[in-house]
N, C-alpha and C. Protein backbone atom coordinates (compact mmCIF):
# COMPACT_ATOMS: atom_id res chain seq x y z
N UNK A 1 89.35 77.87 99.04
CA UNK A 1 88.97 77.24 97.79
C UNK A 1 90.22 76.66 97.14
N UNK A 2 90.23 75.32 96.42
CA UNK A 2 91.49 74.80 96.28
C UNK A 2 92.07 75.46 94.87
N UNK A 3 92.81 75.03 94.38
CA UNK A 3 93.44 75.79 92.88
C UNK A 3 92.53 74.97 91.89
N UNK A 4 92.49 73.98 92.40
CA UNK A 4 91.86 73.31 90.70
C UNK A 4 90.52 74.23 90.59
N UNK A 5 89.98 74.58 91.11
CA UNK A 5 88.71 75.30 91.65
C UNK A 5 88.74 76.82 90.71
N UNK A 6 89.39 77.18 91.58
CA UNK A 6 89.83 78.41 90.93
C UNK A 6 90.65 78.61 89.45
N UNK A 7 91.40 77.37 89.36
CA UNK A 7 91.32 77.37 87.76
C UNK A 7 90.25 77.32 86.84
N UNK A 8 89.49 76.57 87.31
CA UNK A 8 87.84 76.61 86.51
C UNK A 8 87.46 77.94 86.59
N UNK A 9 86.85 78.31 87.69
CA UNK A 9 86.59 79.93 87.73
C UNK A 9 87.34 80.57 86.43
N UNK A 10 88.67 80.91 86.60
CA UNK A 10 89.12 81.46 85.43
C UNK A 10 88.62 80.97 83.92
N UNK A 11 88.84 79.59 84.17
CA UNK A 11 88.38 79.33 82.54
C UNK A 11 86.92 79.58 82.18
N UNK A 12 86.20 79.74 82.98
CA UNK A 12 84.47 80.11 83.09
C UNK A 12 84.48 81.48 82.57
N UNK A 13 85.55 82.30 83.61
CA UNK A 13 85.28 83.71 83.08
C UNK A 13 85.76 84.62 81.75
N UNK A 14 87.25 83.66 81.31
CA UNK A 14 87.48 84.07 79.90
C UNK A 14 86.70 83.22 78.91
N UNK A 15 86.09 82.32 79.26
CA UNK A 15 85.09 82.17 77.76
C UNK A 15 83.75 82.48 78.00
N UNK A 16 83.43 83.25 78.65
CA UNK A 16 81.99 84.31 79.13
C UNK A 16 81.90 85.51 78.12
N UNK A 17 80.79 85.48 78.20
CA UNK A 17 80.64 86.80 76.89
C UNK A 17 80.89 87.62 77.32
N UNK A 18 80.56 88.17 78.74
CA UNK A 18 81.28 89.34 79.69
C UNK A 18 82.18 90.12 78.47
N UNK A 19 82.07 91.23 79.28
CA UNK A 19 82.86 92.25 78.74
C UNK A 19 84.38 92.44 79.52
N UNK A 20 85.26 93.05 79.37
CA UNK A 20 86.43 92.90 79.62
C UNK A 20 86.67 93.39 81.50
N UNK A 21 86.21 94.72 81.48
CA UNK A 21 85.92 95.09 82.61
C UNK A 21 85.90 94.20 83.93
N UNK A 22 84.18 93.38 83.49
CA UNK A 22 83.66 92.38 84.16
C UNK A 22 85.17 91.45 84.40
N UNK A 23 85.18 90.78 83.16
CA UNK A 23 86.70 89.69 83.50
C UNK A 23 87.66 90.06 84.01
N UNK A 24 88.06 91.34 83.89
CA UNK A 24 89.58 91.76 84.67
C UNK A 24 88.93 91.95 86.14
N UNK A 25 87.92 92.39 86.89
CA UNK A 25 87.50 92.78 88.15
C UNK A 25 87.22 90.90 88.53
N UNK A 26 87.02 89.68 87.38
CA UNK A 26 86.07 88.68 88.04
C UNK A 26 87.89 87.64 88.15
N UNK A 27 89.01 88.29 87.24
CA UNK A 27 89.94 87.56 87.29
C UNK A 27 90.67 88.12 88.44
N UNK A 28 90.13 89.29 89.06
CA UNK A 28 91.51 90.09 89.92
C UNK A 28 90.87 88.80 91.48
N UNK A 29 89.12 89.02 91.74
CA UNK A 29 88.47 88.39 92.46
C UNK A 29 89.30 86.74 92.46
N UNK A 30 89.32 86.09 91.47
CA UNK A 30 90.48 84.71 91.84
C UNK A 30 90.97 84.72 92.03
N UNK A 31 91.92 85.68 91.94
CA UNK A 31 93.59 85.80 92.60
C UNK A 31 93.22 86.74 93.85
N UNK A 32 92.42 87.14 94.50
CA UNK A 32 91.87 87.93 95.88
C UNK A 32 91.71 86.48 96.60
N UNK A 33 91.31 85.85 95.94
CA UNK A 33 91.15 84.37 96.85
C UNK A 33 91.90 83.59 97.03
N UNK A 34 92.59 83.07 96.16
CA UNK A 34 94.32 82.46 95.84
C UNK A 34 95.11 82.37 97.34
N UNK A 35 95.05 84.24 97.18
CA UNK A 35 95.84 85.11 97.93
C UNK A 35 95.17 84.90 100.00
N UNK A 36 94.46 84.79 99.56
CA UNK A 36 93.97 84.63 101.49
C UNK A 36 94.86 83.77 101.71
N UNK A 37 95.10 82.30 100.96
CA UNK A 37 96.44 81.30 101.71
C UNK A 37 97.37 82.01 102.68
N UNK A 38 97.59 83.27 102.18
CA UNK A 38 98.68 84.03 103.19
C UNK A 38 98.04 85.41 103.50
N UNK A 39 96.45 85.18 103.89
CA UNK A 39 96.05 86.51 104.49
C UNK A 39 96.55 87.29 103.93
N UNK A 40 96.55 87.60 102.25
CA UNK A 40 95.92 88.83 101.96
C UNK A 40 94.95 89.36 101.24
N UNK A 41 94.62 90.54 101.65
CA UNK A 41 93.40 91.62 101.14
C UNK A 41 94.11 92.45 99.59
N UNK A 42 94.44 91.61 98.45
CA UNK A 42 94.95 92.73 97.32
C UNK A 42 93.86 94.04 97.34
N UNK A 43 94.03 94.75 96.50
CA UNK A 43 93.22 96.25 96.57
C UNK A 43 93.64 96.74 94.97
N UNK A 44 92.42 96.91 94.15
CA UNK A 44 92.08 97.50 93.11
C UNK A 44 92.49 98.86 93.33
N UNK A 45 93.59 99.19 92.06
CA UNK A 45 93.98 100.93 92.19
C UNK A 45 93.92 101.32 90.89
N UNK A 46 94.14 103.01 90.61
CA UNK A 46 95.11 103.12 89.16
C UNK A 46 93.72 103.12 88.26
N UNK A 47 94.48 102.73 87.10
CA UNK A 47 93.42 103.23 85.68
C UNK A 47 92.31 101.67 85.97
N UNK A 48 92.49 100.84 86.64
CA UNK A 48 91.17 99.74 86.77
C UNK A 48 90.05 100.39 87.25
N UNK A 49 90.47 101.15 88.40
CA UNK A 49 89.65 101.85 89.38
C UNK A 49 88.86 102.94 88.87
N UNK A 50 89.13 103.23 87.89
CA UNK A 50 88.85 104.99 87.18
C UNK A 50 88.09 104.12 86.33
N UNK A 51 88.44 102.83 85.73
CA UNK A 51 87.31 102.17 84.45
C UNK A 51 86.76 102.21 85.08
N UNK A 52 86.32 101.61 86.59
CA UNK A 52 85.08 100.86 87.14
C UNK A 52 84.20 101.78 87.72
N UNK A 53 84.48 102.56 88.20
CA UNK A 53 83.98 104.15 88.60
C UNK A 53 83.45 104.82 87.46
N UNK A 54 83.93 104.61 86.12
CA UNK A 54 83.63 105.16 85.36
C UNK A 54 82.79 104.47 84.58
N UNK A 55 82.70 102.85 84.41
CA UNK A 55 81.33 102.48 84.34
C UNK A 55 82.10 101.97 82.52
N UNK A 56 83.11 101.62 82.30
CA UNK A 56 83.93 101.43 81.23
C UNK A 56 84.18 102.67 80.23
N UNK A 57 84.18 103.83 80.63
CA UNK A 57 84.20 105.12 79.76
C UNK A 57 85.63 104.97 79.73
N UNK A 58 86.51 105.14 80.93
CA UNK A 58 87.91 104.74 80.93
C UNK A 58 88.29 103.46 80.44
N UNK A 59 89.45 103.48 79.94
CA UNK A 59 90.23 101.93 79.45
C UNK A 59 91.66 102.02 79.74
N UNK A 60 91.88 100.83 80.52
CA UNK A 60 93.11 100.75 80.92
C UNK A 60 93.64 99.20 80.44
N UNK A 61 95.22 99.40 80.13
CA UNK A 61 95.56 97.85 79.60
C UNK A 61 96.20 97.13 80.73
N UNK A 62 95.90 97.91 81.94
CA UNK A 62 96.33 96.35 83.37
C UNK A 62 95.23 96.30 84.26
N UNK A 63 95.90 95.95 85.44
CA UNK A 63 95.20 95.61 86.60
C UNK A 63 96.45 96.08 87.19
N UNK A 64 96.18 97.05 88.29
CA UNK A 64 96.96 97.57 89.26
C UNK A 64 96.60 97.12 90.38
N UNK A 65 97.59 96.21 91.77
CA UNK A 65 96.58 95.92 93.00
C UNK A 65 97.87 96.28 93.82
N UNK A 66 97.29 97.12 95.13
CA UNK A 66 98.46 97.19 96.36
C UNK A 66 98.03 95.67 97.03
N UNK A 67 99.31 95.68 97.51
CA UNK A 67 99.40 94.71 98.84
C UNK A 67 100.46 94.52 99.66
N UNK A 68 100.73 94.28 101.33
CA UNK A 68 101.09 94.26 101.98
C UNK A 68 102.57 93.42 101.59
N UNK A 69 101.89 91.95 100.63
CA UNK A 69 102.74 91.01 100.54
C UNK A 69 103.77 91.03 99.52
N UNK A 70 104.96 90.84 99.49
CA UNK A 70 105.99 90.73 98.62
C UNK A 70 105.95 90.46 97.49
N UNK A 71 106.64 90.28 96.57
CA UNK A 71 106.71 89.76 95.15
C UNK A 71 106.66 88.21 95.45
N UNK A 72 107.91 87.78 95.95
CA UNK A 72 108.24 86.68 96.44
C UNK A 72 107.26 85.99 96.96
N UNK A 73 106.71 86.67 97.76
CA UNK A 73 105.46 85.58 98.51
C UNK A 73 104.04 85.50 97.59
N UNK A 74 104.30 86.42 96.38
CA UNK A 74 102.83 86.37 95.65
C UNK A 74 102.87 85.59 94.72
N UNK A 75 104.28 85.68 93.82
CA UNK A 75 104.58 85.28 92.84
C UNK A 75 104.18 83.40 92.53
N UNK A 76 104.82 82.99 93.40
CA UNK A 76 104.25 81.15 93.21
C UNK A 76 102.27 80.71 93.08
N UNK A 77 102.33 82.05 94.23
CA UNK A 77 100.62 81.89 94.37
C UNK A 77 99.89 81.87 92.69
N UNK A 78 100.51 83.16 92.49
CA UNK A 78 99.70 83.46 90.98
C UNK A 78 99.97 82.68 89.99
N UNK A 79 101.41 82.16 90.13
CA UNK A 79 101.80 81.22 89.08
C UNK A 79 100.94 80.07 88.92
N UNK A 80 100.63 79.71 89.99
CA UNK A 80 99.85 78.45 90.10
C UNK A 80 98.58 78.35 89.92
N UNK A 81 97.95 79.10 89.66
CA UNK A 81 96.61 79.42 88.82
C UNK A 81 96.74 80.14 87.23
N UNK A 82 97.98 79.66 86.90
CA UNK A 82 98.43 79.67 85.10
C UNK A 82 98.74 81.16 85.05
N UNK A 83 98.69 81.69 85.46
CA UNK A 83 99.87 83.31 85.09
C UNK A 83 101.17 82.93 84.68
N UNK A 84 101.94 84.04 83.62
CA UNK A 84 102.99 83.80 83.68
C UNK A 84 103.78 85.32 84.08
N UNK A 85 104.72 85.45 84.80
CA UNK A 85 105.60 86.80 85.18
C UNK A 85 106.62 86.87 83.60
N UNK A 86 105.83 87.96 83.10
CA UNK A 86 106.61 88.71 82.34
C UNK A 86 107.38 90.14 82.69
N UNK A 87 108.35 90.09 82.99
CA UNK A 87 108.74 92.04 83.54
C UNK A 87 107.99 91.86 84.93
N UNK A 88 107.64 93.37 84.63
CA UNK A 88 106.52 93.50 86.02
C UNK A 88 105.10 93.10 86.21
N UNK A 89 104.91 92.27 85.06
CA UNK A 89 103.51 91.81 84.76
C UNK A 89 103.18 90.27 85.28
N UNK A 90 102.09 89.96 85.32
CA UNK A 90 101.81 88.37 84.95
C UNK A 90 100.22 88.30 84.30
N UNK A 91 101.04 87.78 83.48
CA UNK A 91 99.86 87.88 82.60
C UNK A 91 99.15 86.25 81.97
N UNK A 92 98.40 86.57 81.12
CA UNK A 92 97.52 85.13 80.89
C UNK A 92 97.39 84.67 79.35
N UNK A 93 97.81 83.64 79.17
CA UNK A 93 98.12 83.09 77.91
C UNK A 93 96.88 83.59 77.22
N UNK A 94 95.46 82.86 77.77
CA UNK A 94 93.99 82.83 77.34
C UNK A 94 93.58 84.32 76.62
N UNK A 95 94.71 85.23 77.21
CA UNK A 95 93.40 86.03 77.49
C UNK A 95 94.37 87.30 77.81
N UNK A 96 93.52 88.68 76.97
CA UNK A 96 94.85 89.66 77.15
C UNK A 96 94.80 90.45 78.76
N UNK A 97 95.42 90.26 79.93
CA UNK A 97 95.35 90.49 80.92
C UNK A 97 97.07 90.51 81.48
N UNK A 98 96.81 91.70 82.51
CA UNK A 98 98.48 92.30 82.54
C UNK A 98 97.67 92.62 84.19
N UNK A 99 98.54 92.03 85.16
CA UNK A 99 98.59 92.49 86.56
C UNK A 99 99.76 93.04 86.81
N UNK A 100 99.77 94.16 87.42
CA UNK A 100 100.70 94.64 88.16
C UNK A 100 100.98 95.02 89.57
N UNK A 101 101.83 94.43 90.24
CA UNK A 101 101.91 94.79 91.98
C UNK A 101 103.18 96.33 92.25
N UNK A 102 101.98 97.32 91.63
CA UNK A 102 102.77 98.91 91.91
C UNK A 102 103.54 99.09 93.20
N UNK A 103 102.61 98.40 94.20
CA UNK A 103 103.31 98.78 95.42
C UNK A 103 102.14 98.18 96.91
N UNK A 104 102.91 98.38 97.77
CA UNK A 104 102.56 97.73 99.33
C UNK A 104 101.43 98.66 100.22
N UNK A 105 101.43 99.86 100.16
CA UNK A 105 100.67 100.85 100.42
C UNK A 105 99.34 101.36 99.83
N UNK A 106 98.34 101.17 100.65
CA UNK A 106 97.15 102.25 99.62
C UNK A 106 96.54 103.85 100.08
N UNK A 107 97.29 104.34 98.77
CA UNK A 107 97.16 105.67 98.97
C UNK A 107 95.71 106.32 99.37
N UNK A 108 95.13 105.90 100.35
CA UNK A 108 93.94 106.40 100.58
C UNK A 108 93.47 105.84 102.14
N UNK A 109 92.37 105.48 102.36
CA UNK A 109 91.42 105.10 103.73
C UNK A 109 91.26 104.05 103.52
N UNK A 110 91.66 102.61 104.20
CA UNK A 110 91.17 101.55 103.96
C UNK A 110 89.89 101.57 104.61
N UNK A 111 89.17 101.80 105.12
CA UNK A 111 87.38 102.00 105.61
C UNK A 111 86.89 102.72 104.26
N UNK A 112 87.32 103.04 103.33
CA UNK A 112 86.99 103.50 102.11
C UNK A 112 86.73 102.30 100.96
N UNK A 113 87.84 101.70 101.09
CA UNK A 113 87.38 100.51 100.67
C UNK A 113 86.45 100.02 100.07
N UNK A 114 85.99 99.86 98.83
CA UNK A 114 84.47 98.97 98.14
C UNK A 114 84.51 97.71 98.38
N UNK A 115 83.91 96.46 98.44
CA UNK A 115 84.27 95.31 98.28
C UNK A 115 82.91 95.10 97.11
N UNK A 116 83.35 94.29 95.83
CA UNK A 116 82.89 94.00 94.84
C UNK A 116 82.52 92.34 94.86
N UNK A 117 81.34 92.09 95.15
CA UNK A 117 80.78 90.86 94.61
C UNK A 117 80.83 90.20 93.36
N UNK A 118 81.63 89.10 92.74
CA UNK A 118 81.70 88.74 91.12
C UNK A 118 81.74 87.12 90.98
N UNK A 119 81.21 86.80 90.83
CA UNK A 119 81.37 85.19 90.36
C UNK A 119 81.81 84.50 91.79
N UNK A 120 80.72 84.74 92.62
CA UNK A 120 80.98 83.85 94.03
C UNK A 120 82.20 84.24 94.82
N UNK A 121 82.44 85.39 94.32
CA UNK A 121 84.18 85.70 95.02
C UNK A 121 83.99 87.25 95.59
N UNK A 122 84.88 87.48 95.71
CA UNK A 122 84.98 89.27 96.69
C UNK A 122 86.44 89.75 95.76
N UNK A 123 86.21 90.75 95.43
CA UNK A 123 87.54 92.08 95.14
C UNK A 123 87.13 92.89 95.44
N UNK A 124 88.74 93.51 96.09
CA UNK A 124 88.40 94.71 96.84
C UNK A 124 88.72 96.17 95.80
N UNK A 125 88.37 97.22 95.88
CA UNK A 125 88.61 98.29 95.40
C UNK A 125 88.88 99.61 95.79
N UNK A 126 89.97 100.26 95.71
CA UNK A 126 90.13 101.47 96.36
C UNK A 126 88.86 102.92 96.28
N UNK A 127 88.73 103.03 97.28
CA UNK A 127 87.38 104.24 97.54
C UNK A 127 87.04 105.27 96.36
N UNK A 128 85.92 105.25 95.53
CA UNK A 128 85.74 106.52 94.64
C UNK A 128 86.54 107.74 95.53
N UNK A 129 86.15 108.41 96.31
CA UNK A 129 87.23 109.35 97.15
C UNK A 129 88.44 109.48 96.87
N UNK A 130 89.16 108.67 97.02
CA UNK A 130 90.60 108.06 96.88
C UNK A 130 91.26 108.39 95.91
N UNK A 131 90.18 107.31 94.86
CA UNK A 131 90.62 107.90 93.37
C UNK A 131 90.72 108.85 92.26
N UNK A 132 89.34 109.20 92.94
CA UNK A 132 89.39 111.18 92.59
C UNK A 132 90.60 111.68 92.98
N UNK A 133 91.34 111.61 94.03
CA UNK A 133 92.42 112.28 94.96
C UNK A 133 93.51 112.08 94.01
N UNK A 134 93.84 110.85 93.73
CA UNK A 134 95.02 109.76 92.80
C UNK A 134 95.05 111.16 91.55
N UNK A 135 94.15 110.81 90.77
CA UNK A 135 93.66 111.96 89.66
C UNK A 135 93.79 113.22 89.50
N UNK A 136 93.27 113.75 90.85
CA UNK A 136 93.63 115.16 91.22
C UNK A 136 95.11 115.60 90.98
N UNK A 137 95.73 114.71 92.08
CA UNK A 137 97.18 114.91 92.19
C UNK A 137 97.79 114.44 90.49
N UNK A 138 97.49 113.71 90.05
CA UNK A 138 97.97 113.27 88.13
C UNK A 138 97.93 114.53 87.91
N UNK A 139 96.53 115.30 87.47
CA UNK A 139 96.18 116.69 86.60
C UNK A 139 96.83 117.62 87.30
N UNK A 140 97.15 118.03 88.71
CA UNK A 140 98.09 119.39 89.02
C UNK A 140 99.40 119.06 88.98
N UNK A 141 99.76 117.91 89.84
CA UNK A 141 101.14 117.96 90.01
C UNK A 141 101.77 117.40 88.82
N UNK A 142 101.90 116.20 88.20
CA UNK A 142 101.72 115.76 86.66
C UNK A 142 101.51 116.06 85.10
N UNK A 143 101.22 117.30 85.74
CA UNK A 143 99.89 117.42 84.37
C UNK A 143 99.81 116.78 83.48
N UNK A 144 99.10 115.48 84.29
CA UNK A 144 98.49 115.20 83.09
C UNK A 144 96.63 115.66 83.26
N UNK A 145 96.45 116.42 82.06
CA UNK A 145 95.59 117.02 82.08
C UNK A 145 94.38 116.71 81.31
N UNK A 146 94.86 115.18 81.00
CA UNK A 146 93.45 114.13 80.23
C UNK A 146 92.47 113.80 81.29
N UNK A 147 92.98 113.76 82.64
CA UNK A 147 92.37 113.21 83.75
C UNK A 147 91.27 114.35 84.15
N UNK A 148 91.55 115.04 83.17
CA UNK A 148 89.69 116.18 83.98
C UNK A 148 88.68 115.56 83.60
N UNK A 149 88.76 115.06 82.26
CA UNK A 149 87.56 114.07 81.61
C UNK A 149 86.89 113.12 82.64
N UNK A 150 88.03 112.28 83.36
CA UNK A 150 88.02 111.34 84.15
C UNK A 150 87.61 111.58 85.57
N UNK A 151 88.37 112.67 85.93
CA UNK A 151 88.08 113.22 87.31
C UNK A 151 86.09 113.40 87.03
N UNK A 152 85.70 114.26 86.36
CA UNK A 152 84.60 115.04 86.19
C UNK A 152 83.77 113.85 86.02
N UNK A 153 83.71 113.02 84.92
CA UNK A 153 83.06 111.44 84.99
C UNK A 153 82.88 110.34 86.13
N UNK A 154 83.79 110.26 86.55
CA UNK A 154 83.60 110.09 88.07
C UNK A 154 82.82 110.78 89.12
N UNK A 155 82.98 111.74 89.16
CA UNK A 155 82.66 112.59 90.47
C UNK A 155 80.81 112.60 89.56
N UNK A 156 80.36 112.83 88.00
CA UNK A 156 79.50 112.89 87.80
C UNK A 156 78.50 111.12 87.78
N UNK A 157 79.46 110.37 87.86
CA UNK A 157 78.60 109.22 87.85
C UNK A 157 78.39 108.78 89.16
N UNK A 158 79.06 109.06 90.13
CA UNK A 158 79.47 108.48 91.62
C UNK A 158 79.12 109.59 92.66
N UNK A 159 78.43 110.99 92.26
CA UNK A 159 77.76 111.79 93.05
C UNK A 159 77.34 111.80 94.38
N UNK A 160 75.93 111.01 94.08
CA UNK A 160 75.44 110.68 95.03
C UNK A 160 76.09 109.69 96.48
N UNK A 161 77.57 109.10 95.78
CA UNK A 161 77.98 107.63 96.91
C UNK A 161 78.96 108.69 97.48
N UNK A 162 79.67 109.82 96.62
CA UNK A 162 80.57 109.98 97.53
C UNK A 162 80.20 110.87 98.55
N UNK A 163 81.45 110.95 99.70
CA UNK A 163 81.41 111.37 100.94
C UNK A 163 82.21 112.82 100.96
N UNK A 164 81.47 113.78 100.82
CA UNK A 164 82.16 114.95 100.27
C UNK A 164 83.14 115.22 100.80
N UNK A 165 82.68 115.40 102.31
CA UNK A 165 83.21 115.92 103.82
C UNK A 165 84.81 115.49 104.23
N UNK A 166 84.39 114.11 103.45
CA UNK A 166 86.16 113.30 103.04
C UNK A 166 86.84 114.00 102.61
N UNK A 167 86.12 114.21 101.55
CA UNK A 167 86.57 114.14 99.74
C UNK A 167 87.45 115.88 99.83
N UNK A 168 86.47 116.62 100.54
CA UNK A 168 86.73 118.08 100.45
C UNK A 168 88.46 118.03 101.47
N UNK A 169 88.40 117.51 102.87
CA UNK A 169 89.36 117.82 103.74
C UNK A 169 90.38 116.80 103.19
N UNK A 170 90.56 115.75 102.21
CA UNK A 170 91.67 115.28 101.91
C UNK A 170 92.05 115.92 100.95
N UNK A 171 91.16 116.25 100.19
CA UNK A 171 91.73 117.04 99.08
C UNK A 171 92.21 118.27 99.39
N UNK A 172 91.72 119.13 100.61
CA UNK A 172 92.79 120.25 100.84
C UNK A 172 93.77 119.56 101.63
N UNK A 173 94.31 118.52 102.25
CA UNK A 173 95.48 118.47 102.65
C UNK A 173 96.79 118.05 101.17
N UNK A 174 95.95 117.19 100.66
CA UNK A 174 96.83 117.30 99.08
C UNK A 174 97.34 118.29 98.38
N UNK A 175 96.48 119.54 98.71
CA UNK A 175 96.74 120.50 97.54
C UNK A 175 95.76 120.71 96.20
N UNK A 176 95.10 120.17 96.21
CA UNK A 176 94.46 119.86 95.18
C UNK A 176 92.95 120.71 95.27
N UNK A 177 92.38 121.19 96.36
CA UNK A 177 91.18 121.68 96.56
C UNK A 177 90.17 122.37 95.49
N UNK A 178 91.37 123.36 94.56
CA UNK A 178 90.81 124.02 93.94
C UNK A 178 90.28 123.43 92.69
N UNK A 179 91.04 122.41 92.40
CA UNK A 179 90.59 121.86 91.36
C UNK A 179 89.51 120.93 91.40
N UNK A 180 89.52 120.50 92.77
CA UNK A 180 88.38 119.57 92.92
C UNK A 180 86.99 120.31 92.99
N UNK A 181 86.72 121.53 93.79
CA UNK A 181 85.86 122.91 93.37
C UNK A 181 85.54 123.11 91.39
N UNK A 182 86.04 123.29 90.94
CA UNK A 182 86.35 123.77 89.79
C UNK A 182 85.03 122.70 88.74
N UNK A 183 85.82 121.16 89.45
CA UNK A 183 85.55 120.14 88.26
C UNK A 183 84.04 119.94 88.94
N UNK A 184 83.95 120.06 90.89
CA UNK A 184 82.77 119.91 91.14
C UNK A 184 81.74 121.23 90.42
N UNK A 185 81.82 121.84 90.30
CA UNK A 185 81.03 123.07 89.57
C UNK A 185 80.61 122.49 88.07
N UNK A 186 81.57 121.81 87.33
CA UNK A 186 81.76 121.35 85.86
C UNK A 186 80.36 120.46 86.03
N UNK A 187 80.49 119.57 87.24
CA UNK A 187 79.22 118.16 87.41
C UNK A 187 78.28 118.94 87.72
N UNK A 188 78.37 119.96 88.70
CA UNK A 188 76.87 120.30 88.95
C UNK A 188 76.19 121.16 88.15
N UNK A 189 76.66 122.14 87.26
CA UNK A 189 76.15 122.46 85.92
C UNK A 189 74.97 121.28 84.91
N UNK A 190 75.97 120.18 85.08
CA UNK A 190 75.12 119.33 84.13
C UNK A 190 74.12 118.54 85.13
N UNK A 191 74.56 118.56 86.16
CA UNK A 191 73.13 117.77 87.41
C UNK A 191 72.14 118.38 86.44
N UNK A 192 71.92 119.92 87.14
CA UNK A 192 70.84 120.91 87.22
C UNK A 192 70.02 121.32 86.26
């Protein structure tokens, strides 16, 4: 898809009544496409991933995406669909939106993977699984210990999709098992 193209897209989606969510997942989706020029797959992580799982209960003020590809090799791409690189950000005049490229690796299963349909485009998203895991490891090793809210909201809205069998044997290789027990007990209280 050419840029002028995808500049429209953007301007379609910040003056859409959409909610913010929607626009940060439908703006990450333009720059997922941008980005194929040099074969890549960005990947939704971090507090985006915990909003969207969470159905907007969470709020986060970026967009976190892994990818394979460099700064260097991303940076012109994004520029050229009107971002500007502030710090570690690039962000958008229009519109309050902050991307960040944390890092090259995704901490999880790429066959885990969601792929999100939005405005004729594809973004990808790191696995509910995954992100429970991300969380887990925040609240023990971290403590940060706001993330039970989050952990438990998740695991209670996303029940039924996740893959326990995963969920259980990665989480005991993390360390994390007990807590994931704990918070699963917290959800199934309120199932029942």
């Amino acid at each position: 898809m050419n840029k002028n193209l995808l500049k429209s897209k953007i301007k379609k989606i910040i003056d859409s009544n959409k909610d913010k969510i929607y626009k940060n997942i439908a703006l990450t989706a333009v720059i997922t496409e941008a980005l194929k020029e040099i074969n890549i797959r960005p990947i939704i992580v971090g507090g985006q991933a915990v909003e969207f799982y969470t159905a907007g209960g969470y709020s986060t003020m970026d967009v976190d995406l892994v990818t394979p590809a460099s700064i260097k090799e991303i940076d012109p791409i994004i520029k050229d669909l009107g971002f500007k690189k502030e710090g570690k950000y690039w962000t958008y005049k229009q519109f309050d939106f902050a991307l960040e490229i944390p890092g090259s690796d995704l901490a999880g299963d790429y066959d885990k993977v969601n792929e999100i349909e939005i405005e004729g485009l594809k973004a990808y998203i790191i696995g509910i699984e995954d992100i429970i895991i991300d969380r887990l490891n925040r609240y023990k090793f971290w403590k940060e210990y706001a993330d039970q809210e989050w952990i438990v909201g998740m695991i209670y809205l996303n029940y039924e999709d996740i893959d326990w069998n995963y969920l259980y044997q990665k989480s005991e290789s993390e360390k994390t098992l007990e807590e994931l027990k704990e918070f699963k007990k917290i959800v199934d209280k309120k199932i029942k």
